[in-house]
C-alpha atoms as a PDB file:
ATOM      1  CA  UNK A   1     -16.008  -9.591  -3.185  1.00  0.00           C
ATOM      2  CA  UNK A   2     -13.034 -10.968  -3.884  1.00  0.00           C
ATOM      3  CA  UNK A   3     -14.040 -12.487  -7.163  1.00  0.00           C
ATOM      4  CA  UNK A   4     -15.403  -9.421  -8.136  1.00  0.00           C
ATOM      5  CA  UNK A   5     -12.853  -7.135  -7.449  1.00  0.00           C
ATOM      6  CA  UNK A   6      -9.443  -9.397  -8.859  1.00  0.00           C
ATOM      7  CA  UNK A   7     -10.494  -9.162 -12.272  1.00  0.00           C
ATOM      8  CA  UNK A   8     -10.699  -5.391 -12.353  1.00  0.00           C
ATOM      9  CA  UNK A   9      -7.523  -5.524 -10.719  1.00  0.00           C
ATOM     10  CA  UNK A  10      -5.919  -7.561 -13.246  1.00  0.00           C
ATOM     11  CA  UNK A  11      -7.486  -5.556 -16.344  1.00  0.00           C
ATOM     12  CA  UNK A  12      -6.447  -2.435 -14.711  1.00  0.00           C
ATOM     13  CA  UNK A  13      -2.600  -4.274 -14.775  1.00  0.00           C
ATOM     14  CA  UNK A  14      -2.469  -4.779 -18.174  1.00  0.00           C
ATOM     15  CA  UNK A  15      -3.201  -1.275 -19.204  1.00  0.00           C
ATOM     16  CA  UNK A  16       0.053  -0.380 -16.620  1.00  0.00           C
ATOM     17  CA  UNK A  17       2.048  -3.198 -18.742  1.00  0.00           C
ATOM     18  CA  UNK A  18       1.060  -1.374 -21.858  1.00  0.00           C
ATOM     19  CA  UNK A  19       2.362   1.638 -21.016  1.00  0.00           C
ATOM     20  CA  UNK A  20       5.467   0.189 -18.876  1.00  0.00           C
ATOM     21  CA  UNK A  21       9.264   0.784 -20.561  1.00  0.00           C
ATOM     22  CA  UNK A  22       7.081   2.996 -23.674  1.00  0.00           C
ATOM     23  CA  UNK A  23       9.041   6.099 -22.667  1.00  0.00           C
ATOM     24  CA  UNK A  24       5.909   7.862 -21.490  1.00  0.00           C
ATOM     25  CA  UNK A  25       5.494  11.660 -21.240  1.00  0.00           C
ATOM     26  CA  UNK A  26       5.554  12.220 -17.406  1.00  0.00           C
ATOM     27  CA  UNK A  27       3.477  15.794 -15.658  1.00  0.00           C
ATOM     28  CA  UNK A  28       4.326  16.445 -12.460  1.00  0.00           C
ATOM     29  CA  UNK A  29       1.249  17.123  -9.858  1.00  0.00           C
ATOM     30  CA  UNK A  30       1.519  20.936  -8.584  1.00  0.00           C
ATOM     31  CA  UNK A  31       5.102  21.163  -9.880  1.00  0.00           C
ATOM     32  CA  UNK A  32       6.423  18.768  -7.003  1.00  0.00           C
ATOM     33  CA  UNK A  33       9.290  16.407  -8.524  1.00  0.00           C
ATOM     34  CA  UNK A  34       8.606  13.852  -6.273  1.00  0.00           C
ATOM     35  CA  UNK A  35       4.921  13.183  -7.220  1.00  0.00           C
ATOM     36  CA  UNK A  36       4.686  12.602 -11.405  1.00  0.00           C
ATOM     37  CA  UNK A  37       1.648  11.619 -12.822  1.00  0.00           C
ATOM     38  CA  UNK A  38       1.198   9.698 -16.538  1.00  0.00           C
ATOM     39  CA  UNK A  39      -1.154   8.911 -18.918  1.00  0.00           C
ATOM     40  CA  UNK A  40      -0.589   5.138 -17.403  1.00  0.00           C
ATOM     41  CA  UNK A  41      -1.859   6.589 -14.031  1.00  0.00           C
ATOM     42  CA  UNK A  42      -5.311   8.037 -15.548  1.00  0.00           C
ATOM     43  CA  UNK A  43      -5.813   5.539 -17.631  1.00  0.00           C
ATOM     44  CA  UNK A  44      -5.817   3.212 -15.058  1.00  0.00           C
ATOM     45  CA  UNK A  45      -7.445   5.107 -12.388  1.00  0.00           C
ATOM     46  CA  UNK A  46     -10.242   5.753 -14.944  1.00  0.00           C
ATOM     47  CA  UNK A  47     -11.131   1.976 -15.809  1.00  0.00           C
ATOM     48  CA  UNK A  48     -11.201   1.023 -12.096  1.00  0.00           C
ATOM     49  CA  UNK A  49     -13.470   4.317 -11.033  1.00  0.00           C
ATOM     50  CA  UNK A  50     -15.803   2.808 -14.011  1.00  0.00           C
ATOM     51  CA  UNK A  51     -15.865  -0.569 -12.763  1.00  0.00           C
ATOM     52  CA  UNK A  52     -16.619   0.286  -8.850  1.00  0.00           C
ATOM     53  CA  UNK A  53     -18.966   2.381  -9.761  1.00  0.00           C
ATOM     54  CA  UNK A  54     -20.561  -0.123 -12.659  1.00  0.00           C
ATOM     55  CA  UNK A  55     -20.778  -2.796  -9.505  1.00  0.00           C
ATOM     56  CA  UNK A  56     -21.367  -0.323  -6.241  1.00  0.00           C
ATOM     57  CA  UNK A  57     -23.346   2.821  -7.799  1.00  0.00           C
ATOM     58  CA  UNK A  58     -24.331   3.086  -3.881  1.00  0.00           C
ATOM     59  CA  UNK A  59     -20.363   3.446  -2.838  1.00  0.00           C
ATOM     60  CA  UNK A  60     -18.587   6.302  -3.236  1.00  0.00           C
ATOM     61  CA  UNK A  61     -14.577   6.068  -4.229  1.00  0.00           C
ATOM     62  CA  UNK A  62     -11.512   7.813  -3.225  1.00  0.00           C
ATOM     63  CA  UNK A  63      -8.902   7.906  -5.694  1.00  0.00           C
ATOM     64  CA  UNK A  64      -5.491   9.100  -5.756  1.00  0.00           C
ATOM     65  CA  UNK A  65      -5.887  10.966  -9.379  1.00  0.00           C
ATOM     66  CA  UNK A  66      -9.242  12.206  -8.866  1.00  0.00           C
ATOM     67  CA  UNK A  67     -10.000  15.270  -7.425  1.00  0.00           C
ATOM     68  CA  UNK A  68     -13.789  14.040  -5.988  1.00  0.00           C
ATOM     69  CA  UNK A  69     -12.542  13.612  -2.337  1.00  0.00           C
ATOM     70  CA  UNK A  70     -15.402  12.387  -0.087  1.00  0.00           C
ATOM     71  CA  UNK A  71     -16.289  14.021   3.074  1.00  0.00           C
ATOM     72  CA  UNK A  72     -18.112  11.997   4.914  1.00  0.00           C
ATOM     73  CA  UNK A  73     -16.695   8.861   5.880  1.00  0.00           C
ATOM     74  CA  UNK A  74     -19.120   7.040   8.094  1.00  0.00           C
ATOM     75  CA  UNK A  75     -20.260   5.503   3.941  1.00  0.00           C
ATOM     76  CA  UNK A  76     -18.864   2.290   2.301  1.00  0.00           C
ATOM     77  CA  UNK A  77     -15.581   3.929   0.250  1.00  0.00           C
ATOM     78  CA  UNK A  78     -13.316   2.487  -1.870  1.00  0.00           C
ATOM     79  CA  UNK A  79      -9.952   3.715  -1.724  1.00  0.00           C
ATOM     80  CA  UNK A  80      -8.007   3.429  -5.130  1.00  0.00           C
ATOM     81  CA  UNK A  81      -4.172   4.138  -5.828  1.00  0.00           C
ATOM     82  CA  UNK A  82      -4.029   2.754  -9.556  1.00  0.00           C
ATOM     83  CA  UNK A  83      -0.526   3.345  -9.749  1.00  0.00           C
ATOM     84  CA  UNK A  84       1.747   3.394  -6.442  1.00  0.00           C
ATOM     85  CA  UNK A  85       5.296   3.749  -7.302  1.00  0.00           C
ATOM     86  CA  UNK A  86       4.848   5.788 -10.453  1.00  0.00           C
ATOM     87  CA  UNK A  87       8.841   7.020 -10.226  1.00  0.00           C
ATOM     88  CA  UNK A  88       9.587   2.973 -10.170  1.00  0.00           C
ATOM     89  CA  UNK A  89       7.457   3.024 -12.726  1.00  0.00           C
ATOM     90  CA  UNK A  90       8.732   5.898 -15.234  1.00  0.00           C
ATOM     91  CA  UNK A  91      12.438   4.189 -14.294  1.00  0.00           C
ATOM     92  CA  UNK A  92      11.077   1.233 -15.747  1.00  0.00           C
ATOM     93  CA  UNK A  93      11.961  -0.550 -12.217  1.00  0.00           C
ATOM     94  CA  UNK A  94       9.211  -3.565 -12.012  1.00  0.00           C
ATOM     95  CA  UNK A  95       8.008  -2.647  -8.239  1.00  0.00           C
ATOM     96  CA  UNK A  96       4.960  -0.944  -8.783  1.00  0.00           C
ATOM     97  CA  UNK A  97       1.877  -1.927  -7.516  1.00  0.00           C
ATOM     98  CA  UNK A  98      -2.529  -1.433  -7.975  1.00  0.00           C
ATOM     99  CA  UNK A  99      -4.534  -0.831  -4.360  1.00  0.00           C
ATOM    100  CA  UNK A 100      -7.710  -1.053  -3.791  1.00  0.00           C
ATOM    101  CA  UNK A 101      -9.676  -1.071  -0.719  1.00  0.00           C
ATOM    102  CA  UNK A 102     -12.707  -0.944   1.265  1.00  0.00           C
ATOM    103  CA  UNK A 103     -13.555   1.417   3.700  1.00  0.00           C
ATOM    104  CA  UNK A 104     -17.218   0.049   5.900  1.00  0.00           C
ATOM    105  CA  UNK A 105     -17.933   3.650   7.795  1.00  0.00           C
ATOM    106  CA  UNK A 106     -15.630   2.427  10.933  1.00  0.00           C
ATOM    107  CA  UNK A 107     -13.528  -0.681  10.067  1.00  0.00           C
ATOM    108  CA  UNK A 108     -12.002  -2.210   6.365  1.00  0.00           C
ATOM    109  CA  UNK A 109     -13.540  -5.020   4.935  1.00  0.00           C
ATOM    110  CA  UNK A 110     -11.283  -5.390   1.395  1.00  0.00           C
ATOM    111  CA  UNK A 111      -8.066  -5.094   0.264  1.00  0.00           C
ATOM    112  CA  UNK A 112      -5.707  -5.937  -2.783  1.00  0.00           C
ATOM    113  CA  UNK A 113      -2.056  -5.325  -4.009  1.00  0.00           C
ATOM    114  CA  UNK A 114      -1.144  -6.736  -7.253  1.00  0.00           C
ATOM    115  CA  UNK A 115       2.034  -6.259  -8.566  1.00  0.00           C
ATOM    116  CA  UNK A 116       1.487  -6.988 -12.693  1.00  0.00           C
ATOM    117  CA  UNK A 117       5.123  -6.398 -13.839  1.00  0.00           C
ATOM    118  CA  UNK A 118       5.968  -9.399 -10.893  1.00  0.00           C
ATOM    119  CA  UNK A 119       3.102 -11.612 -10.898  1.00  0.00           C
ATOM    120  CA  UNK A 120       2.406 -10.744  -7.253  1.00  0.00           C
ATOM    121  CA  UNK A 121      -1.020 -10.378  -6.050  1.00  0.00           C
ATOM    122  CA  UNK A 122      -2.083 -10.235  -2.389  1.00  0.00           C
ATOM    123  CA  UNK A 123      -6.166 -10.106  -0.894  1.00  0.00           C
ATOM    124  CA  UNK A 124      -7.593  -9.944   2.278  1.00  0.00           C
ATOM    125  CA  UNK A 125     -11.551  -9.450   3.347  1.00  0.00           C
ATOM    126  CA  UNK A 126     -12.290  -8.875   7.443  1.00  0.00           C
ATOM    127  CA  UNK A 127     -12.325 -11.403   9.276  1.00  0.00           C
ATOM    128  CA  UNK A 128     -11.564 -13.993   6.849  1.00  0.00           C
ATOM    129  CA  UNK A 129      -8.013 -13.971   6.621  1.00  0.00           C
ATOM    130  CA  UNK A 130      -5.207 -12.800   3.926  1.00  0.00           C
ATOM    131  CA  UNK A 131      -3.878 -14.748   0.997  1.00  0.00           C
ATOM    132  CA  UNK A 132      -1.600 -14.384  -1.788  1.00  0.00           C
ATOM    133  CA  UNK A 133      -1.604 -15.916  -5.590  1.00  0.00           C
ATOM    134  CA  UNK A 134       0.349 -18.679  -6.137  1.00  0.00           C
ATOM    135  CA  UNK A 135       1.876 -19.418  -9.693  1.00  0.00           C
ATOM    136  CA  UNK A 136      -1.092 -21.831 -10.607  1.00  0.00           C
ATOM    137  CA  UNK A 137      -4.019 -19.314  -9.680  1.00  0.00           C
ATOM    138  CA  UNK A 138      -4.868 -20.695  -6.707  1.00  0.00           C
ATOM    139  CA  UNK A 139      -4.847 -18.441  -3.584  1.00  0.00           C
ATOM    140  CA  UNK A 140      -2.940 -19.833  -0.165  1.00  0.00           C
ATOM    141  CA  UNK A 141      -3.540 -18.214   3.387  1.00  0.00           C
ATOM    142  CA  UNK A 142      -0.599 -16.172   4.721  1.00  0.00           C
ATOM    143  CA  UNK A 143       0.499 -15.115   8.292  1.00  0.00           C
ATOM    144  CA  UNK A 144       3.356 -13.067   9.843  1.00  0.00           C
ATOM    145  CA  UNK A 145       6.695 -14.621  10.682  1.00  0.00           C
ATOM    146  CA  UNK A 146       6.955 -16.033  14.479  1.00  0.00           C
ATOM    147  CA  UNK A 147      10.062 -13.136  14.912  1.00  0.00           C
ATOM    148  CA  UNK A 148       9.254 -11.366  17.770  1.00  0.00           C
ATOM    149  CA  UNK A 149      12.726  -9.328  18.416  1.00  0.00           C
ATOM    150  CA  UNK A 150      13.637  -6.486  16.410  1.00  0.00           C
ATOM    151  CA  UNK A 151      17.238  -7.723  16.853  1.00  0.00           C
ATOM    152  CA  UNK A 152      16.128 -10.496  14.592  1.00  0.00           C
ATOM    153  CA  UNK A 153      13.819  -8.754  12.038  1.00  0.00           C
ATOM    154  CA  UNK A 154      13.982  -7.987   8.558  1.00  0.00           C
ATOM    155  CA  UNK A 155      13.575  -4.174   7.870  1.00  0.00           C
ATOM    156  CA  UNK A 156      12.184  -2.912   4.668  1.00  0.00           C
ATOM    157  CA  UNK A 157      13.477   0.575   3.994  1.00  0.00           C
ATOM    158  CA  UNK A 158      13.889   2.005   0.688  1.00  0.00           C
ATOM    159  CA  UNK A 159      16.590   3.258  -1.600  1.00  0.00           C
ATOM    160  CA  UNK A 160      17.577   6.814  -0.481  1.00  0.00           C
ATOM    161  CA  UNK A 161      20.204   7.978  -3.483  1.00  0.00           C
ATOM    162  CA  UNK A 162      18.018   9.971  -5.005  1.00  0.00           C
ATOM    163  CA  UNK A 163      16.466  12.011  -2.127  1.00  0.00           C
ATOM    164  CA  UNK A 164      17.146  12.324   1.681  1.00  0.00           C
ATOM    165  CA  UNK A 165      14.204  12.478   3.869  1.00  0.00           C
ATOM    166  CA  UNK A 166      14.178  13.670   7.476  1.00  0.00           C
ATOM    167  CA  UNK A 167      13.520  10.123   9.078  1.00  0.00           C
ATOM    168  CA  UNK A 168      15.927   8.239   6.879  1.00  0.00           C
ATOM    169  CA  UNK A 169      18.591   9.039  10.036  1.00  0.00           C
ATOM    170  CA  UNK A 170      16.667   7.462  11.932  1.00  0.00           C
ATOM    171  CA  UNK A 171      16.192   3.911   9.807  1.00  0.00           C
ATOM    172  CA  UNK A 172      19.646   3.272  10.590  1.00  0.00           C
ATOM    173  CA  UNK A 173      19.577   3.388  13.533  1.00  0.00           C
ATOM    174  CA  UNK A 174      18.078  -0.168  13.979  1.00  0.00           C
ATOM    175  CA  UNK A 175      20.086  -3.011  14.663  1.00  0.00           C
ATOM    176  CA  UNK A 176      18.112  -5.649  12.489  1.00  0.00           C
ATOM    177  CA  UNK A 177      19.136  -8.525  11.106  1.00  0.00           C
ATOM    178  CA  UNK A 178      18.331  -8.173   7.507  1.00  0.00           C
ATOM    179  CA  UNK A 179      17.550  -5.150   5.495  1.00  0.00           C
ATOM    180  CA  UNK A 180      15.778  -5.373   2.507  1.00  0.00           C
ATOM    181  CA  UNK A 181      15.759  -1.935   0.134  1.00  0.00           C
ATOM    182  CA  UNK A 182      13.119  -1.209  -2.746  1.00  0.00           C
ATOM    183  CA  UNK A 183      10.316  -2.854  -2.329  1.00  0.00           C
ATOM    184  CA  UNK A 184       6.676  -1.121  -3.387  1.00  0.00           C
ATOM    185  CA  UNK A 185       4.808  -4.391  -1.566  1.00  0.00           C
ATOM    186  CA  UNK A 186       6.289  -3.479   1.831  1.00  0.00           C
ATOM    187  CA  UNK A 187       3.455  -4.299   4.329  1.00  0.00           C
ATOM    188  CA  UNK A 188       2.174  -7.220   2.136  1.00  0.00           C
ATOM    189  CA  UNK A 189       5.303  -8.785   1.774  1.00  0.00           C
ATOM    190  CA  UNK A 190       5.251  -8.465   5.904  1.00  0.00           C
ATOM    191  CA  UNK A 191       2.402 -10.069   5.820  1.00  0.00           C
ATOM    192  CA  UNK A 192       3.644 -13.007   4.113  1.00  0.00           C
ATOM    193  CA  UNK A 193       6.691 -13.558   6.591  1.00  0.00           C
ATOM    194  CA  UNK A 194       9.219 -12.463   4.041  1.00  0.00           C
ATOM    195  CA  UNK A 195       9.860  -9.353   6.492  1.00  0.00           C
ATOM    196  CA  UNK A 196       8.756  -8.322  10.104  1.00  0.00           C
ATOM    197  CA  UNK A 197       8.948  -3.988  10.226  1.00  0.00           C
ATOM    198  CA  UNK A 198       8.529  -0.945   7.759  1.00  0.00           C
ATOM    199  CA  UNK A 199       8.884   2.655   9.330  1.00  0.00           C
ATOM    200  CA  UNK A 200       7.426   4.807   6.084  1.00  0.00           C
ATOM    201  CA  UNK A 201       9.394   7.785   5.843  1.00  0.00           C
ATOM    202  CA  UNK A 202       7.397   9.466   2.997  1.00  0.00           C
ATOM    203  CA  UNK A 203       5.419  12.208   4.965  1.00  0.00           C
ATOM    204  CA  UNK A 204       2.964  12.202   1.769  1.00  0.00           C
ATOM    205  CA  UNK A 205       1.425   8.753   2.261  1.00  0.00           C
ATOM    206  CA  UNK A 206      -2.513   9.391   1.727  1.00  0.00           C
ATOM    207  CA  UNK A 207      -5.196   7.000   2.560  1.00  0.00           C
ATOM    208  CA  UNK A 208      -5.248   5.393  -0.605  1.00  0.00           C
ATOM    209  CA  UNK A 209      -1.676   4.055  -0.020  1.00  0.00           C
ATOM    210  CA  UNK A 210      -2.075   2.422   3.733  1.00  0.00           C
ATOM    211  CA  UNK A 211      -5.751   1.213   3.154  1.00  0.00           C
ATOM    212  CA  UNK A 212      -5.928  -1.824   1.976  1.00  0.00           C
ATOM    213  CA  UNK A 213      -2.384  -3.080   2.690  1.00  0.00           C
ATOM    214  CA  UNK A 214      -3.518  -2.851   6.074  1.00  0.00           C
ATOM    215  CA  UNK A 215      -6.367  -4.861   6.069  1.00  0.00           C
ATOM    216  CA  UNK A 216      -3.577  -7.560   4.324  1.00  0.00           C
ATOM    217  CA  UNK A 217      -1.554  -7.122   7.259  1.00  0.00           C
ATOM    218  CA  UNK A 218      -4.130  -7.362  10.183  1.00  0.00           C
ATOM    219  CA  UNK A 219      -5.458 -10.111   8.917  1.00  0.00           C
ATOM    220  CA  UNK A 220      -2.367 -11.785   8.490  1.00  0.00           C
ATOM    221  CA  UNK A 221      -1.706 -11.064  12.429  1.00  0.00           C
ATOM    222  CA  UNK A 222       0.405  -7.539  12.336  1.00  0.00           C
ATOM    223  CA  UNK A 223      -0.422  -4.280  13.110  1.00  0.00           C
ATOM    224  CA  UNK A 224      -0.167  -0.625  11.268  1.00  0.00           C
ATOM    225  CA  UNK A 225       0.028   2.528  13.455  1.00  0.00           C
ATOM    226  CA  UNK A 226       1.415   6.125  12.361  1.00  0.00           C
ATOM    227  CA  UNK A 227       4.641   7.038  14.174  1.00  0.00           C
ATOM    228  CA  UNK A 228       3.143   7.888  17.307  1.00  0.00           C
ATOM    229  CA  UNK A 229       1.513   4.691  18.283  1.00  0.00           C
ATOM    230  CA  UNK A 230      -1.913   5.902  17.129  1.00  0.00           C
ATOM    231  CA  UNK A 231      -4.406   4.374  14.983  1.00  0.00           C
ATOM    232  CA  UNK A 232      -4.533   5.731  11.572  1.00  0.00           C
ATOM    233  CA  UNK A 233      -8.370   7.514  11.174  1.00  0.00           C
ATOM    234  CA  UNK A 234      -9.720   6.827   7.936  1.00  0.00           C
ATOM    235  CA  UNK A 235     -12.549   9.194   9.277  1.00  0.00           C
ATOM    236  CA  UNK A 236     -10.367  12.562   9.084  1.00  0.00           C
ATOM    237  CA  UNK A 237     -11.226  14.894   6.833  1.00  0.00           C
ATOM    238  CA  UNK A 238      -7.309  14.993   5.354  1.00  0.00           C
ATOM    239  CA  UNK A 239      -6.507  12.228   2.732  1.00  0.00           C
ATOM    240  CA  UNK A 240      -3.099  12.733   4.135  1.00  0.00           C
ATOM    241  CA  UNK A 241      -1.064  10.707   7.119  1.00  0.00           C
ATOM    242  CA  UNK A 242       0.442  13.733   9.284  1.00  0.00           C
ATOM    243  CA  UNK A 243       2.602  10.884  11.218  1.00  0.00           C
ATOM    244  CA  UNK A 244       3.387   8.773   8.045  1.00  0.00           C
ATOM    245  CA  UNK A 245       2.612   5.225   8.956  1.00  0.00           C
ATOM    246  CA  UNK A 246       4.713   1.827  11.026  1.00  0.00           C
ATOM    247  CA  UNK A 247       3.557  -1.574   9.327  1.00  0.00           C
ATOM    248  CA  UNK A 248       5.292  -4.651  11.813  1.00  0.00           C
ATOM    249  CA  UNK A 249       4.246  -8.029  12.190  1.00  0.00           C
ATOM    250  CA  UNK A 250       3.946  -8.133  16.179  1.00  0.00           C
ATOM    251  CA  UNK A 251       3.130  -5.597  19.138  1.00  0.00           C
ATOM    252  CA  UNK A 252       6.163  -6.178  20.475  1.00  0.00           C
ATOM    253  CA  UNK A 253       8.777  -5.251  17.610  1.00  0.00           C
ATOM    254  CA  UNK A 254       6.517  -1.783  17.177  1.00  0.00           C
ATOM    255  CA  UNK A 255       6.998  -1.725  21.358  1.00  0.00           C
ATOM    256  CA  UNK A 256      10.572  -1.967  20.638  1.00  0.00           C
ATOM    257  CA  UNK A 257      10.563   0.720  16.770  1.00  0.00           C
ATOM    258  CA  UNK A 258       8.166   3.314  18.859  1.00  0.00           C
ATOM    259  CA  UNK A 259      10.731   3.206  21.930  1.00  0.00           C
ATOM    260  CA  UNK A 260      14.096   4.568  19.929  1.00  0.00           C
ATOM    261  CA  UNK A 261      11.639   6.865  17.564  1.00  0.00           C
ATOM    262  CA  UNK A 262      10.610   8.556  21.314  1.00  0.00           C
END
């Protein structure tokens, strides 16, 4: 799967590259500033709906910028954000990502983040581990760091100058030791040991978004949970996270994030 899926992924990041720093006329998605939509985004969005569909007519696809939701989630889906980060994007700020992912009716089986603008490209498939592309092609196994105190972790947050959100209090709260701002490959990069917690505190994270970063991240040995502790259920009807989303690399630092958010 892998081998089928990387080079749609890496197609679909060249048409983002051609569009990236053009000055692109941006739309905004029922007049909310904080959710802008371009031509990159449909462009995109429409060459990797072709391809899935080219190579699984049986599957059915759930896609950020297409308005064909599925309802019935017990089927193979594939969950597609072509563009995440499209205000990174539009700044001409290099941290945008592609996501694609498997849904199997009641566990994931794929996942990929690729990062064009940095060269970063990270897959996972159940139960055989996650990886990430190294500079010569090749593809070495990854794993969460050994950190198992919050005390000592690395906390990815994001850069809140341009809007406050309601949980953004609460991020600094956290005595951490590191915290790194700004990064669209938040959960992979956790994956990788560069990082051990996120707390998402965008309460319009969809599917499409926490998909197959997950899979990336379980397989790499961490866990994802919304902000109650609770599984996220890709079978809901609602595309949309109600409790946002926690990616960490160990049960005990989300022990220790779930005890000050309660």
């Amino acid at each position: 799967m892998r081998e089928q899926i990387i080079p749609i992924a890496e197609k679909a990041g060249e048409i983002l590259m051609k569009y990236f720093k053009s000055g692109l006329d941006v739309s905004y998605k029922n007049g909310d500033k904080f959710d802008p939509v371009t031509a990159a985004d449909k462009e995109a969005d429409d060459f990797i709906r072709s391809q899935l569909s080219e190579i699984f007519p049986d599957d059915l696809i759930l896609s950020e910028e297409n308005e064909n939701i599925p309802t019935d989630y017990s089927k193979r889906i594939w969950m597609v954000d072509p563009l995440d980060g499209t205000n990174a994007f539009i700044s001409g700020i290099d941290s945008f990502s592609i996501i694609i992912g498997l849904w199997g009716a009641d566990e994931i089986l794929f996942g990929l983040v690729y990062a064009p603008a940095r060269n970063k490209m990270y897959v996972a498939e159940k139960n055989k581990g996650a990886f990430e592309r190294q500079i010569d092609g090749g593809f070495k196994k990854i794993s969460v760091s050994n950190v198992r105190n919050l005390q000592e972790a690395r906390l990815i947050t994001r850069n809140s100058s341009k809007d406050k959100r309601s949980l953004d209090d609460l991020t600094e709260k956290f005595t951490v030791s590191g915290v790194i701002e700004n990064s669209r490959t938040k959960v992979a990069r956790i994956a990788a040991g560069e990082a051990e917690a996120h707390i998402n505190t965008n309460f319009r994270a969809c599917k499409w978004d926490t998909l197959a970063p997950q899979l990336i991240l379980e397989e790499a040995g961490g866990v994802m949970v919304d902000l109650d502790g609770k599984a996220l259920d890709y079978k809901q009807l609602s595309t949309k996270w109600e409790r946002s989303y926690i990616a960490t690399s160990s049960t005990g630092i989300l022990q220790q994030i779930l005890d000050v958010i309660k």
